[in-house]
N, C-alpha and C. Protein backbone atom coordinates (compact mmCIF):
# COMPACT_ATOMS: atom_id res chain seq x y z
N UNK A 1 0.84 -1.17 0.00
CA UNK A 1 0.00 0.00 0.00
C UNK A 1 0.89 1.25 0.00
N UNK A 2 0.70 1.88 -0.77
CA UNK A 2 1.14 3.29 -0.64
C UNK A 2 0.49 4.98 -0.39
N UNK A 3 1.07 5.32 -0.26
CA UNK A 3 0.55 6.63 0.53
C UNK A 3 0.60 7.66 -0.63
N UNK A 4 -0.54 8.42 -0.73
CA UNK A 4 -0.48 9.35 -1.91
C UNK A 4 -0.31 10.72 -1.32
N UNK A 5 0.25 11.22 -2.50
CA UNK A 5 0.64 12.42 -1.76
C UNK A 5 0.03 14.04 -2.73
N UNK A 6 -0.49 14.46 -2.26
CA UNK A 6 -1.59 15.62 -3.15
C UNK A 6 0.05 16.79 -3.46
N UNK A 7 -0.39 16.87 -5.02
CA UNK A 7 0.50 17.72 -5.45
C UNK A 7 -0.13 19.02 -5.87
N UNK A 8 0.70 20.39 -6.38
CA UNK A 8 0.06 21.76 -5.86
C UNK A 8 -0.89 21.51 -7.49
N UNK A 9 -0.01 21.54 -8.39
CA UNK A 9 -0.91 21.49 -9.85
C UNK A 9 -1.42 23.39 -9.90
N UNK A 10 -0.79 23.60 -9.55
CA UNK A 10 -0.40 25.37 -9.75
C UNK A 10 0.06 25.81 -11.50
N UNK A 11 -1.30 26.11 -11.93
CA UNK A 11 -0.70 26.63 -13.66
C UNK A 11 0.09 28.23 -13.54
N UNK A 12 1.15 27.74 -13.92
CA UNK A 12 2.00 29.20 -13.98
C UNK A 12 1.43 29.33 -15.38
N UNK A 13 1.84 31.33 -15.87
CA UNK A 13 1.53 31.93 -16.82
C UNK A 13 2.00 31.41 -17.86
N UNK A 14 2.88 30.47 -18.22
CA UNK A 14 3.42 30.14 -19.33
C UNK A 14 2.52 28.34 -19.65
N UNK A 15 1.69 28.39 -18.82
CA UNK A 15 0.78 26.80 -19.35
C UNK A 15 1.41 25.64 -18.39
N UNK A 16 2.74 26.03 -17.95
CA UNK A 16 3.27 24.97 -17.06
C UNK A 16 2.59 24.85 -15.95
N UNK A 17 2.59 23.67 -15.12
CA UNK A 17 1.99 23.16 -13.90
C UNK A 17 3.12 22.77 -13.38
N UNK A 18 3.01 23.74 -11.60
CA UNK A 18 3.45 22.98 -10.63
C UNK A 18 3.47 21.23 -10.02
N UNK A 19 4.51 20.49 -9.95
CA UNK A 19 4.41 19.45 -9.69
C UNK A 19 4.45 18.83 -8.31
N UNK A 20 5.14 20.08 -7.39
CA UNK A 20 5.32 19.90 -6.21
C UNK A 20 4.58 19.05 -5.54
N UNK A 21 4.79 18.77 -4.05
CA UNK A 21 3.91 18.30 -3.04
C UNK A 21 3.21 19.78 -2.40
N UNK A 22 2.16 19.43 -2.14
CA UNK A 22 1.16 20.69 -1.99
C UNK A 22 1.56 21.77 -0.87
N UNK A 23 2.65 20.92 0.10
CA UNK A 23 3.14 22.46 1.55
C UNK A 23 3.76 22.87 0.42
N UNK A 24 4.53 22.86 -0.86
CA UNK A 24 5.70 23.74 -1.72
C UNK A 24 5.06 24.67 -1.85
N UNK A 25 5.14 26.06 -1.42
CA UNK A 25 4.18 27.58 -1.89
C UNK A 25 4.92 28.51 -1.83
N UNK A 26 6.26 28.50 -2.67
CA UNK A 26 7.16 29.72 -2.90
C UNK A 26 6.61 30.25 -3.91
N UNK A 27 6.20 29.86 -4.91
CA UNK A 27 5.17 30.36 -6.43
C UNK A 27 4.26 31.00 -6.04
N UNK A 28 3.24 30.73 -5.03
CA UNK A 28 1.77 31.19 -4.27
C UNK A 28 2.41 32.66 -3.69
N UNK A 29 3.73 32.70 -2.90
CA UNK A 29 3.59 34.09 -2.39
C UNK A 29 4.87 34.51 -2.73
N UNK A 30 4.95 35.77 -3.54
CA UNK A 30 6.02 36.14 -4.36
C UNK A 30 7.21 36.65 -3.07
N UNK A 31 8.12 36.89 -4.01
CA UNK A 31 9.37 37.31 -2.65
C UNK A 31 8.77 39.23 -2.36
N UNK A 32 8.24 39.35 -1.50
CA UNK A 32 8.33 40.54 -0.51
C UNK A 32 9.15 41.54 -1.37
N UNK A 33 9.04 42.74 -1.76
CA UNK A 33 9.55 43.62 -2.22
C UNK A 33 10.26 44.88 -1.26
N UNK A 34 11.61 45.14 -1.17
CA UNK A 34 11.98 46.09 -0.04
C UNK A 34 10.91 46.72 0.88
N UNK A 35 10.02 47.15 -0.24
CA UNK A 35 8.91 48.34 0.80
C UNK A 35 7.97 47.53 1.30
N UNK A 36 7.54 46.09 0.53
CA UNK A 36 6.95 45.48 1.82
C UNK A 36 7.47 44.95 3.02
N UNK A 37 9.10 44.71 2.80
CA UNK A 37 9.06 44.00 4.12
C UNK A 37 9.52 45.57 5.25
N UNK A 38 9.85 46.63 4.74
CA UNK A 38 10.17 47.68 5.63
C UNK A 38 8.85 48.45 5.81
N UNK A 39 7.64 48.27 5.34
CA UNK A 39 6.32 48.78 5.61
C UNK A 39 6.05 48.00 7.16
N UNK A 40 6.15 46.29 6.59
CA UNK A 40 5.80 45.39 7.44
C UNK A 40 6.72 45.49 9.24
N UNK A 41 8.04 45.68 8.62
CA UNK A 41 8.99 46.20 10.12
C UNK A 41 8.49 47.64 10.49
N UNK A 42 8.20 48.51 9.89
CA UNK A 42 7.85 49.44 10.72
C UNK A 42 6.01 49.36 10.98
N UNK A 43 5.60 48.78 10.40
CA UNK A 43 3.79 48.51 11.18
C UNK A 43 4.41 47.52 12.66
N UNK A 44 5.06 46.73 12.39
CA UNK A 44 5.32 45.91 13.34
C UNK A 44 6.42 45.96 14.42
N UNK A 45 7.27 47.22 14.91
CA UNK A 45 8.37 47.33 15.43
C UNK A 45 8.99 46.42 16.63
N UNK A 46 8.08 45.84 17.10
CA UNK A 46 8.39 44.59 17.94
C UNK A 46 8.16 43.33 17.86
N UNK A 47 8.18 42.35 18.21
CA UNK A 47 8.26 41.13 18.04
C UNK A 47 7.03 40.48 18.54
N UNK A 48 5.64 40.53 18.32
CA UNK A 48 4.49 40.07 18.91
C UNK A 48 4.06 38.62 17.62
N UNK A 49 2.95 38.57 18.19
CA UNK A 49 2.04 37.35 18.12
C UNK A 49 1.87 38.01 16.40
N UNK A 50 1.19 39.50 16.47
CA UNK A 50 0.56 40.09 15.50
C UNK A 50 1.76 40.29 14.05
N UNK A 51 3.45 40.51 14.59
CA UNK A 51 4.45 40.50 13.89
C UNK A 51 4.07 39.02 12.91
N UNK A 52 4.59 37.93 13.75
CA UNK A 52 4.49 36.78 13.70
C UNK A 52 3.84 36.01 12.17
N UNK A 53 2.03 36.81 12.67
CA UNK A 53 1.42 36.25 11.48
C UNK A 53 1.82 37.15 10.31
N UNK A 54 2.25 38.44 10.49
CA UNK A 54 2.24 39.53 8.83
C UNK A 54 3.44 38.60 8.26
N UNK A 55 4.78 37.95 8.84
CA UNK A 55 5.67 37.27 8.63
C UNK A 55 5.04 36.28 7.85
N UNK A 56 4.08 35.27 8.33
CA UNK A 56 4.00 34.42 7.71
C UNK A 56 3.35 34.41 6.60
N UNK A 57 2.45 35.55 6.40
CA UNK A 57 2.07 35.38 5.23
C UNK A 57 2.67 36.32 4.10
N UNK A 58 4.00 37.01 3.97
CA UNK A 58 4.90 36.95 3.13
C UNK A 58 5.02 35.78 2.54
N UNK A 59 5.18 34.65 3.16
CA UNK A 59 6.00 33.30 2.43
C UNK A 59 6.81 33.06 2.87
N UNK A 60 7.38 33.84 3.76
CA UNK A 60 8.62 33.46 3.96
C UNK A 60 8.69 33.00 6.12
N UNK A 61 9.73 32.22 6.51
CA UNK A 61 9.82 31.84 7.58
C UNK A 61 10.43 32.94 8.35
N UNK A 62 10.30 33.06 9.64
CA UNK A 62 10.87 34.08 10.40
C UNK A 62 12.28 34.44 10.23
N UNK A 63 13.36 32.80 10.17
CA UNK A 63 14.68 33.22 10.20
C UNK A 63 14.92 33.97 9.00
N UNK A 64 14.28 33.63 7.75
CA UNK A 64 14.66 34.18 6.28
C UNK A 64 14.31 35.40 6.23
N UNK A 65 12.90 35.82 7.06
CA UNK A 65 12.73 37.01 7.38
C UNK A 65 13.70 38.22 7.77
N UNK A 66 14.19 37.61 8.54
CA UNK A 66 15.34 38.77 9.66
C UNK A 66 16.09 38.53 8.83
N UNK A 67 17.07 37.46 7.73
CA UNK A 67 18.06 37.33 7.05
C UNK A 67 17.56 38.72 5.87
N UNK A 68 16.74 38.75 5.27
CA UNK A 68 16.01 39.49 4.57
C UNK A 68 16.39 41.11 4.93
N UNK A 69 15.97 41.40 6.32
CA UNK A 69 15.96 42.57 6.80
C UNK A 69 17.13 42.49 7.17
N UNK A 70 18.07 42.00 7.41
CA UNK A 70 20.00 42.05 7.68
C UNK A 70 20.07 42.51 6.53
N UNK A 71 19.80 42.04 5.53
CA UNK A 71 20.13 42.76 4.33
C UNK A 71 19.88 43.46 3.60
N UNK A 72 18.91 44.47 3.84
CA UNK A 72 18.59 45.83 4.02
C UNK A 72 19.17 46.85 4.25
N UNK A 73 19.66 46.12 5.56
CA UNK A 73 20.57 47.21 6.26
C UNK A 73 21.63 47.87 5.94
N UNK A 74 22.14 47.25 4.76
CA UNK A 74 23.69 47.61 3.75
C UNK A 74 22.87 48.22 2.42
N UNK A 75 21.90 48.23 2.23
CA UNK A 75 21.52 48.07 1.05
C UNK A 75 20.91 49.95 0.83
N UNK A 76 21.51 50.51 -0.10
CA UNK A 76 21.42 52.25 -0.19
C UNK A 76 20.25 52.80 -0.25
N UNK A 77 19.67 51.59 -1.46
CA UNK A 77 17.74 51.76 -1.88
C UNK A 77 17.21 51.90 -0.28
N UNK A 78 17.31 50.89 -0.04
CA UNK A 78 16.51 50.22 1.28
C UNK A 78 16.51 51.62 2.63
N UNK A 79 17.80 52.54 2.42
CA UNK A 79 18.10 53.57 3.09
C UNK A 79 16.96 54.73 2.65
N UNK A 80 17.27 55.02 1.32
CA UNK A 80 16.61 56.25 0.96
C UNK A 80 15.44 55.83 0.56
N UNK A 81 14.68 54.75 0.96
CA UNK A 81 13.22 54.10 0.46
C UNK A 81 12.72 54.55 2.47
N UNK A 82 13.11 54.04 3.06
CA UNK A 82 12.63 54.18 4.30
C UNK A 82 14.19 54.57 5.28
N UNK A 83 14.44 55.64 5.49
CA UNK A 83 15.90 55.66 6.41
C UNK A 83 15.61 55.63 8.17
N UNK A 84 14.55 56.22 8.63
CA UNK A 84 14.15 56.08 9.65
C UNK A 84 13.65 54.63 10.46
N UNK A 85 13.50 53.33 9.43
CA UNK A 85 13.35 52.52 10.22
C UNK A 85 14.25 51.65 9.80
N UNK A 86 15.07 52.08 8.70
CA UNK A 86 16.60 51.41 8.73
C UNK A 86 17.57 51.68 9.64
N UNK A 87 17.59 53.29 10.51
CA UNK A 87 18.59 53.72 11.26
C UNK A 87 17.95 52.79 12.84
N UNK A 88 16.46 52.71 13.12
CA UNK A 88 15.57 51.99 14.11
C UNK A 88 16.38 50.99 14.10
N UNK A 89 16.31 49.79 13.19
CA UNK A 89 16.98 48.19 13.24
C UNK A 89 18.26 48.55 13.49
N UNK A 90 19.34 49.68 12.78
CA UNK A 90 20.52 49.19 12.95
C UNK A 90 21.35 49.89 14.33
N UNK A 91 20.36 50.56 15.18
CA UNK A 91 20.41 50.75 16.77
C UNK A 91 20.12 49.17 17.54
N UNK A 92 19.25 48.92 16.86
CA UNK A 92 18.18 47.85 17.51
C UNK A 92 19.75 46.53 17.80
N UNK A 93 20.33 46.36 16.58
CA UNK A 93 21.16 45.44 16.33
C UNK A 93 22.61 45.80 16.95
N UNK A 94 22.90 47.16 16.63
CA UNK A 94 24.23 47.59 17.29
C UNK A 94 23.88 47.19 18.76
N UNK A 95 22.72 47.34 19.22
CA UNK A 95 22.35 47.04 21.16
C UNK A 95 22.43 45.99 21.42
N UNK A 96 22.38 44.65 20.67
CA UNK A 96 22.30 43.91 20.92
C UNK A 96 23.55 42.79 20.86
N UNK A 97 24.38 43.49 19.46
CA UNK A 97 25.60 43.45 19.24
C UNK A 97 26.79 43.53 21.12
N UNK A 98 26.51 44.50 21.49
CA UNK A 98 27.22 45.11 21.96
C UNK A 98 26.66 44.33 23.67
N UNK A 99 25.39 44.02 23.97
CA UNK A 99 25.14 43.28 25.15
C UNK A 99 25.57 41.79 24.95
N UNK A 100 25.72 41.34 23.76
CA UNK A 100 26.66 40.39 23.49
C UNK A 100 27.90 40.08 23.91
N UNK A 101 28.66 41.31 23.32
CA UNK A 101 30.34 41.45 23.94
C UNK A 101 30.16 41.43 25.03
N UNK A 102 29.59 41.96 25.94
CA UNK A 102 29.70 42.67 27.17
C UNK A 102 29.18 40.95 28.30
N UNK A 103 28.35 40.10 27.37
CA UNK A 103 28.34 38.88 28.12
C UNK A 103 29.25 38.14 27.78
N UNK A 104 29.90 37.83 26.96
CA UNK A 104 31.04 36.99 26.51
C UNK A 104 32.63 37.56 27.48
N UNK A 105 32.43 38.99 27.50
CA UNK A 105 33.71 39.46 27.77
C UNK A 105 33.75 39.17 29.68
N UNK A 106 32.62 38.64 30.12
CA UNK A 106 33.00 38.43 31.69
C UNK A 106 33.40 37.36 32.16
């Protein structure tokens, strides 16, 4: 006996069909565009329940999330698109940076 497994069958614009297994939904939610995910960090400036879900329904998982917004932070667009909640994170991170050292160094 075997176990079947429901596939997405997602018609992309070109006539092709997704073949995946049906959790695969990188196609379903496109990659986040700078100003959504820095709309989404500044609607959301802390880390709640309510953060949580706007995260998930990007598509994307929390860690890829913050990897996402690390890389923002270098990024010039990402500055002069929103600079006020780019200079926010990279306090946010220097503080945290730095309570780091300060536990390692005792």
């Amino acid at each position: 006996m075997t176990a079947e497994i429901a596939l997405c069958a997602h018609r992309f614009e070109d006539g092709r069909y997704c073949m995946h297994p049906l959790k695969h939904t990188s196609h379903h939610h496109p990659k986040p565009t700078v100003v959504e995910l820095l709309a989404l960090e500044q609607k959301h400036p802390a880390r709640t329940p309510a953060k949580q879900t706007a995260i998930a329904a990007t598509g994307y998982s929390v860690i890829r999330y913050y990897q996402a917004i690390n890389q923002l932070l270098t990024d010039p667009e990402a500055f002069s698109i929103d600079p006020h909640t780019i200079t926010r994170i990279r306090q946010y991170r220097d503080e945290r940076t730095a309570a780091r050292r300060t536990r390692t160094t005792r």
